[in-house]
C-alpha atoms as a PDB file:
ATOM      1  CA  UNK A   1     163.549  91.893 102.154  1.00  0.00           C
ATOM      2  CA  UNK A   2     165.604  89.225 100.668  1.00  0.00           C
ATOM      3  CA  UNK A   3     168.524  89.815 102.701  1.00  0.00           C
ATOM      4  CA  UNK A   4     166.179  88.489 105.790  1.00  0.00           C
ATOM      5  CA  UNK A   5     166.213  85.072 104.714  1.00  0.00           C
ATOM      6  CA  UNK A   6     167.371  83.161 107.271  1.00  0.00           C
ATOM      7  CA  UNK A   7     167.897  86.311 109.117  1.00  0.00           C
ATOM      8  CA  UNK A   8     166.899  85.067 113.063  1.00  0.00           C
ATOM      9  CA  UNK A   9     167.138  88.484 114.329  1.00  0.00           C
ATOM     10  CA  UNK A  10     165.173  90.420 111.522  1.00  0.00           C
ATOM     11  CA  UNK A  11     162.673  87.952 111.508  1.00  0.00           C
ATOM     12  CA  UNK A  12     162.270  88.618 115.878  1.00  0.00           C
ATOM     13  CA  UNK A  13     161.397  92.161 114.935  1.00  0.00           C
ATOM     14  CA  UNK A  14     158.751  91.646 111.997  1.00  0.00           C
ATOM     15  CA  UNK A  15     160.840  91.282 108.946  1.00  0.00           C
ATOM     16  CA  UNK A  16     159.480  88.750 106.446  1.00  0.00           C
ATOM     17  CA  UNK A  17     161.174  87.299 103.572  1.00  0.00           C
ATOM     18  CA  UNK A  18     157.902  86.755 101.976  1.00  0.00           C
ATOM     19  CA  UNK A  19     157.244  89.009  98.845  1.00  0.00           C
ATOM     20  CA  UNK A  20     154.739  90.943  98.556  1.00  0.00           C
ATOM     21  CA  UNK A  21     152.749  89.566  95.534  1.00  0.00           C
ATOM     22  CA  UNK A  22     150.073  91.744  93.365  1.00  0.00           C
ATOM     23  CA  UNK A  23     148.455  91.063  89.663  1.00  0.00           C
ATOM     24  CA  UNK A  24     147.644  93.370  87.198  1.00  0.00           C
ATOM     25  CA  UNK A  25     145.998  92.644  83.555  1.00  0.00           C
ATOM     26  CA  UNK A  26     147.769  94.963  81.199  1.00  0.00           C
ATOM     27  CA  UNK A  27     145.691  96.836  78.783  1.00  0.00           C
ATOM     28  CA  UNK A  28     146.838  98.818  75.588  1.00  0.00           C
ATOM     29  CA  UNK A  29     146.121 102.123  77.466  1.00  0.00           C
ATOM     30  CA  UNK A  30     149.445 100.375  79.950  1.00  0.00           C
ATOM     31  CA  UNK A  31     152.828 102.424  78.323  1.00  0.00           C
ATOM     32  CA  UNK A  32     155.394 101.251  80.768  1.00  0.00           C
ATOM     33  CA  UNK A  33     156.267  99.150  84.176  1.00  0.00           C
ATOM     34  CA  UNK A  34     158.049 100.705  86.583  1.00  0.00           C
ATOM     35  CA  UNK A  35     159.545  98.138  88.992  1.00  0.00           C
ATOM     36  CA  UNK A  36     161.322  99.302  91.632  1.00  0.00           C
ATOM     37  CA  UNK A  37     162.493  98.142  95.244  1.00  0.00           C
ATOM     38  CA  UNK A  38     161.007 100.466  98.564  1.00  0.00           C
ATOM     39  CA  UNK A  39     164.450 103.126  98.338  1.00  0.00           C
ATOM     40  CA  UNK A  40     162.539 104.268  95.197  1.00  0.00           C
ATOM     41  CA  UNK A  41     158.603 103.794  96.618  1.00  0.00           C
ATOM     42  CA  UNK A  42     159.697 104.988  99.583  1.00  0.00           C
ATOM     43  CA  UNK A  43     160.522 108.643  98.493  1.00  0.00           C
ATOM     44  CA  UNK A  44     158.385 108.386  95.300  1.00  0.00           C
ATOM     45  CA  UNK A  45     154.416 108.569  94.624  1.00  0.00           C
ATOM     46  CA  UNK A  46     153.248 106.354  91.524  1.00  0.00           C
ATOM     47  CA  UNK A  47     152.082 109.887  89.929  1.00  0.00           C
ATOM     48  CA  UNK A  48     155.423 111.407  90.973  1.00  0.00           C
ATOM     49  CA  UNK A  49     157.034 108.512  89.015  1.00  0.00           C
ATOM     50  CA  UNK A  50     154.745 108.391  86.210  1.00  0.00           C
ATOM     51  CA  UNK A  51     155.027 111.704  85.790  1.00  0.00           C
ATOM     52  CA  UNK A  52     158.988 111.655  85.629  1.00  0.00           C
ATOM     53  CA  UNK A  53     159.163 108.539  83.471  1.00  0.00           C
ATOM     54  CA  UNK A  54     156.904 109.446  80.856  1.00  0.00           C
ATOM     55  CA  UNK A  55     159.529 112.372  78.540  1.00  0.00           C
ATOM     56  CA  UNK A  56     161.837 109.514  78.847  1.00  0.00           C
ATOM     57  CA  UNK A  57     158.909 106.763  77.544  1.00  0.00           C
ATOM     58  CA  UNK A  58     158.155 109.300  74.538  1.00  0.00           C
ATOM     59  CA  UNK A  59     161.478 109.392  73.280  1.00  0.00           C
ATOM     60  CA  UNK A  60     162.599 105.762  73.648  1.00  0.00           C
ATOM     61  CA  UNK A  61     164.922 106.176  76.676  1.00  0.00           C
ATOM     62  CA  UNK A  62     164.600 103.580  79.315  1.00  0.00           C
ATOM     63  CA  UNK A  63     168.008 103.753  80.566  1.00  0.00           C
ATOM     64  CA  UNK A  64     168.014 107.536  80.483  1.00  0.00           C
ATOM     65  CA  UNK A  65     164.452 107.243  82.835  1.00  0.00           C
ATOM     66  CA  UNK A  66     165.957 104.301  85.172  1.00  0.00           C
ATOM     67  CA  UNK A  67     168.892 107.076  86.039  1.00  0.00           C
ATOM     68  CA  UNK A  68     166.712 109.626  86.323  1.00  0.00           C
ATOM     69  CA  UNK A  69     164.397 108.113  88.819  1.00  0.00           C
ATOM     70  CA  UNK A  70     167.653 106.757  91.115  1.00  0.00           C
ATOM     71  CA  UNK A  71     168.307 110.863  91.093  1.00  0.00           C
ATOM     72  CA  UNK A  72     165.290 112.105  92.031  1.00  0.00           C
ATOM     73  CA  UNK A  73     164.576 109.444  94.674  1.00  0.00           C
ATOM     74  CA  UNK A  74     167.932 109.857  96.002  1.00  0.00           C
END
């Protein structure tokens, strides 16, 4: 969490302001990158998201698939 930086008491309890840090090599089969913060991965699978992101990736809509995920993870 970025908010924990220099955060005394959240750090006592286990929070880390360290990121979590992961590399991928993209590939042409890749068609879009989600990137999200835990209120969407939370509530949301990667297939669930996938799923609900690719109508939006066919028709050119990123900002209509960006408010649709906030909805359905909400």
């Amino acid at each position: 969490m970025s908010r924990s930086l220099g955060d005394q008491i959240a750090h006592s309890i286990g929070v880390s302001s360290v990121p979590e840090v992961l590399e991928f090599t993209l590939t042409k089969e890749d068609k879009f990158i989600v990137i999200a913060s835990d209120g969407v991965w939370e509530f949301v699978s990667n297939d669930e998201v996938a799923n609900l992101i690719l109508p939006f990736y066919l028709e050119n809509q990123p900002e209509a698939a960006a408010n649709a995920l906030v909805r359905y993870a909400h």
